[in-house]
Protein backbone atom coordinates (compact mmCIF):
# COMPACT_ATOMS: atom_id res chain seq x y z
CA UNK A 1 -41.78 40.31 6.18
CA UNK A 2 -40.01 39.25 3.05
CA UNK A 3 -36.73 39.36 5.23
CA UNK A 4 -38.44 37.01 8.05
CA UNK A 5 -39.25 34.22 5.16
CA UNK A 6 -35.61 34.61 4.14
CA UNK A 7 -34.11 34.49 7.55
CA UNK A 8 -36.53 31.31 8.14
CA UNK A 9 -35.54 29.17 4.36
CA UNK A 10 -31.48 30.55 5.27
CA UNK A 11 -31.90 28.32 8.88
CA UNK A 12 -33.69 25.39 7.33
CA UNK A 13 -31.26 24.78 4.81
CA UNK A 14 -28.64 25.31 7.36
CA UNK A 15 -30.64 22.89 9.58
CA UNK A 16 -30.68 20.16 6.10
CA UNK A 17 -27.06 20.65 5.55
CA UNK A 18 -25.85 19.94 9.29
CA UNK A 19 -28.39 16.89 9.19
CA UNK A 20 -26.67 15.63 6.09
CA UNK A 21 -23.15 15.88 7.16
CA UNK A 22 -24.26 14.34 10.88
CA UNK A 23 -25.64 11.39 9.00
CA UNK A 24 -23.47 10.74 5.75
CA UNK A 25 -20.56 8.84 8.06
CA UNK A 26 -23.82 6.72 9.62
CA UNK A 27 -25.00 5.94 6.68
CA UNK A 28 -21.77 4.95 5.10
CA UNK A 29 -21.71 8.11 2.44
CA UNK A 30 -18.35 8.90 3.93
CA UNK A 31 -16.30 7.72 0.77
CA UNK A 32 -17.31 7.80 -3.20
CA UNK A 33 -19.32 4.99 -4.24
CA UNK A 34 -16.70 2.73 -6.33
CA UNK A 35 -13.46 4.36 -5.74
CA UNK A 36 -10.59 1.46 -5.14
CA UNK A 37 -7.52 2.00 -3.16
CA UNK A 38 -4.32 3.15 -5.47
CA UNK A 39 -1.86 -0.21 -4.48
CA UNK A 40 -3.52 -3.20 -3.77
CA UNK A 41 -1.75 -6.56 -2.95
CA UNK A 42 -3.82 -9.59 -4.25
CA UNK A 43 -3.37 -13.00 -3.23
CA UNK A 44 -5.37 -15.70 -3.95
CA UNK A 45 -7.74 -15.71 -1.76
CA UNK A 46 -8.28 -11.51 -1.11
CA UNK A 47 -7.37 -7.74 -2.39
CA UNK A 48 -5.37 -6.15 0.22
CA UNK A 49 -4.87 -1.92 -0.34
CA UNK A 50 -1.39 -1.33 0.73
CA UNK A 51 -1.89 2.06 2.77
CA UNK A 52 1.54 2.77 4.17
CA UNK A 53 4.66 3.85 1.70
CA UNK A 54 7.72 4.42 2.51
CA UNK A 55 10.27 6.69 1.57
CA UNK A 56 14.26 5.82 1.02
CA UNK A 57 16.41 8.90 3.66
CA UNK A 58 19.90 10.00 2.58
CA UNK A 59 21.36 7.88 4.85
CA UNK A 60 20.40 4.46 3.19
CA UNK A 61 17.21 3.60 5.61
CA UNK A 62 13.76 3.58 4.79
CA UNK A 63 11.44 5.36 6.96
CA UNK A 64 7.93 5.10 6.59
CA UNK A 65 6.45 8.30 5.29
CA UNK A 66 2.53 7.74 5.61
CA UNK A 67 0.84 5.33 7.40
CA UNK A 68 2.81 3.00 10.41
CA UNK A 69 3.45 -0.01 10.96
CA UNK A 70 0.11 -1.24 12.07
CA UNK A 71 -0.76 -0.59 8.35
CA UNK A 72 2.10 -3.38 6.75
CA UNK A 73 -0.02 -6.65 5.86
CA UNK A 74 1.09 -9.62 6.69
CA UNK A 75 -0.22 -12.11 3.59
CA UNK A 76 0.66 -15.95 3.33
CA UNK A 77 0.92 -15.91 -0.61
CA UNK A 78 0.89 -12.93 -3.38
CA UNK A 79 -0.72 -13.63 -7.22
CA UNK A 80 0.43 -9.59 -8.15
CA UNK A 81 -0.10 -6.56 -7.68
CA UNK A 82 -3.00 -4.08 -9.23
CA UNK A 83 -1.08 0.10 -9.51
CA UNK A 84 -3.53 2.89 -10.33
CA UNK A 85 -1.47 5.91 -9.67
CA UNK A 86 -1.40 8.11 -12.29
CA UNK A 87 1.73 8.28 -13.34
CA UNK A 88 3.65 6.12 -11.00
CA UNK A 89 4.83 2.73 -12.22
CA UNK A 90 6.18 -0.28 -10.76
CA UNK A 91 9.99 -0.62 -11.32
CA UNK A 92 10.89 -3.71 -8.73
CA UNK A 93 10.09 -5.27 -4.98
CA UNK A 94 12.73 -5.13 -2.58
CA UNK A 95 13.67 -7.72 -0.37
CA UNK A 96 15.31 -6.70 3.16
CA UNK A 97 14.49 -7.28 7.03
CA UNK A 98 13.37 -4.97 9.60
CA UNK A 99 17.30 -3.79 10.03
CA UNK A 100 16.36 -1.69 7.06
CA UNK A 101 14.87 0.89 8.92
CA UNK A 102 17.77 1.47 11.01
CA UNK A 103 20.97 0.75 9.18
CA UNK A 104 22.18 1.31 5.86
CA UNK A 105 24.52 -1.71 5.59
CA UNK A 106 21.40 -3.75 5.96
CA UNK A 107 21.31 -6.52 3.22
CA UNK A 108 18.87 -6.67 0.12
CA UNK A 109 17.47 -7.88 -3.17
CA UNK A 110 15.73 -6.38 -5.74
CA UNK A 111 13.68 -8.58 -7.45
CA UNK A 112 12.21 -7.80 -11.55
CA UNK A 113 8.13 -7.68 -12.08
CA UNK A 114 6.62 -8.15 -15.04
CA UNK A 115 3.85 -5.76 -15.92
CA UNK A 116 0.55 -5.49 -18.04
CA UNK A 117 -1.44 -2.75 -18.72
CA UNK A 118 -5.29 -3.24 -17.49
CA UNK A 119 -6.75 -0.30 -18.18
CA UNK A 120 -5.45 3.77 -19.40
CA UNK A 121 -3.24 3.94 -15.69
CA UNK A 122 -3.97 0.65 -14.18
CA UNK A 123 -1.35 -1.98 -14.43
CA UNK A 124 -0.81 -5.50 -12.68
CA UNK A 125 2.42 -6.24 -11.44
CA UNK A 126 3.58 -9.91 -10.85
CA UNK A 127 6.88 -11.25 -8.88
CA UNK A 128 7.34 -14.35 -10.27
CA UNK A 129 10.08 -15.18 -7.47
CA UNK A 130 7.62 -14.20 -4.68
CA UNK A 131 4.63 -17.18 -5.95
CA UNK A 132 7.60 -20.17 -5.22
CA UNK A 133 7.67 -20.79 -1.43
CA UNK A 134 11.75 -21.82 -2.01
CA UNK A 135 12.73 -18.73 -3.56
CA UNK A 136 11.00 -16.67 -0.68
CA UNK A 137 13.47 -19.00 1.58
CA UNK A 138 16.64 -17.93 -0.30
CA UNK A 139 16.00 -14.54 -0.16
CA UNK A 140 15.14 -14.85 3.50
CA UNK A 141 18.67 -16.17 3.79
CA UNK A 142 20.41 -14.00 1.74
CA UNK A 143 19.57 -11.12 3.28
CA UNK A 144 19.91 -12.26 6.84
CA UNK A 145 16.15 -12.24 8.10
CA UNK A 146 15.71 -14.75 11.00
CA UNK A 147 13.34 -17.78 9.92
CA UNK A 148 10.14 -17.81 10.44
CA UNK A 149 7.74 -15.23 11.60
CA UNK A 150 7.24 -11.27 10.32
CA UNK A 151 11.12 -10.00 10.09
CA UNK A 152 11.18 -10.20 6.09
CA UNK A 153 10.18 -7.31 4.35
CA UNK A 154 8.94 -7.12 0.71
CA UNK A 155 8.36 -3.70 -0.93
CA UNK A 156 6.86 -2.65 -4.33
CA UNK A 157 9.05 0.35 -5.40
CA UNK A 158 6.62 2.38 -7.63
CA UNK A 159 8.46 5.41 -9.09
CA UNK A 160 7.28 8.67 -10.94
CA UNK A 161 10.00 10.89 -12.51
CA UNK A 162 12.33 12.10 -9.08
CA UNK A 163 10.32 10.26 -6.47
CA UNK A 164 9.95 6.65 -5.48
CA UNK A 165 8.03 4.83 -2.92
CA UNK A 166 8.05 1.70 -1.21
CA UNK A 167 5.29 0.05 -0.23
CA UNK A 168 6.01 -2.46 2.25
CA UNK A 169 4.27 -5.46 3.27
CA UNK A 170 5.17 -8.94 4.58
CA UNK A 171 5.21 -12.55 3.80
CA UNK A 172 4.51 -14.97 6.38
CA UNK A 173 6.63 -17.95 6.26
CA UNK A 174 6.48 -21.21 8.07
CA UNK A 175 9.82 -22.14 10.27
CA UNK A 176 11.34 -25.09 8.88
């Protein structure tokens, strides 16, 4: 008897549990309550997480090591940048076009940020050359990108110790 009533509080729980884990994604339970994406890009009009990193190869190319390309934002201005990686800090953005990917004699330009602590490992970056619409046409030239469109690439090289990744995203600049 006592190993019937068992059996029977052993299923419903079961039954609970299942129900729970069927519902949580409905319901929007999925993530923790709070929890902010590591990188995010803000501009001055919205946060943007920046998903996908990338990861420099031996041979002098980038190759994107988590997320694809679907996950690059394409923004129309950039205020700075909010890092809470433990750890990993913000050392530069890189400036280069798409030929990064594929050739190592692709041209680029490392631009300086400034940063400020926000809280015990959150820091805001800021690229002061990427708020002045000019300066984002310089670099455009200097390092060969077509005009106008998605073909310039910015990324914000966080490093920690060994390893560094670049998290790219894009500015979207009028054709003149």
């Amino acid at each position: 008897m006592e190993n019937r009533s068992r059996k029977a509080r052993n299923t419903a729980r079961t039954a609970m549990i299942v129900t729970a884990m069927l519902l949580a994604p409905a319901l929007g339970l999925s993530e923790v309550e709070g929890q902010q994406a590591p990188v995010v890009l803000h501009t001055s009009t919205e946060q943007i997480p920046l998903k996908a990193y990338a990861e420099m190869m031996r041979v002098g190319t980038l190759r994107l090591a988590s997320g694809s390309s679907r996950d690059i934002p394409t923004v129309t201005d950039v205020s700075y940048f909010r890092c809470s990686l433990t750890g990993w800090s913000p050392k530069g953005v890189l400036v280069s076009s798409e030929e990064l990917f594929t050739s190592e004699y692709a041209e680029r330009r490392l631009l300086p940020v400034s940063i400020r602590p926000l809280a015990v490992s959150t820091v805001a970056a800021r690229a002061a050359d990427l708020e002045k619409p000019e300066r984002l046409t310089a670099l455009g030239t200097a390092v060969k990108a077509p005009e106008g469109g998605d073909q310039l690439y910015f990324f914000l090289i966080l490093s920690s110790g060994d390893l560094t990744r670049y998290y790219p995203f894009r500015i979207a600049t009028p054709k003149q």
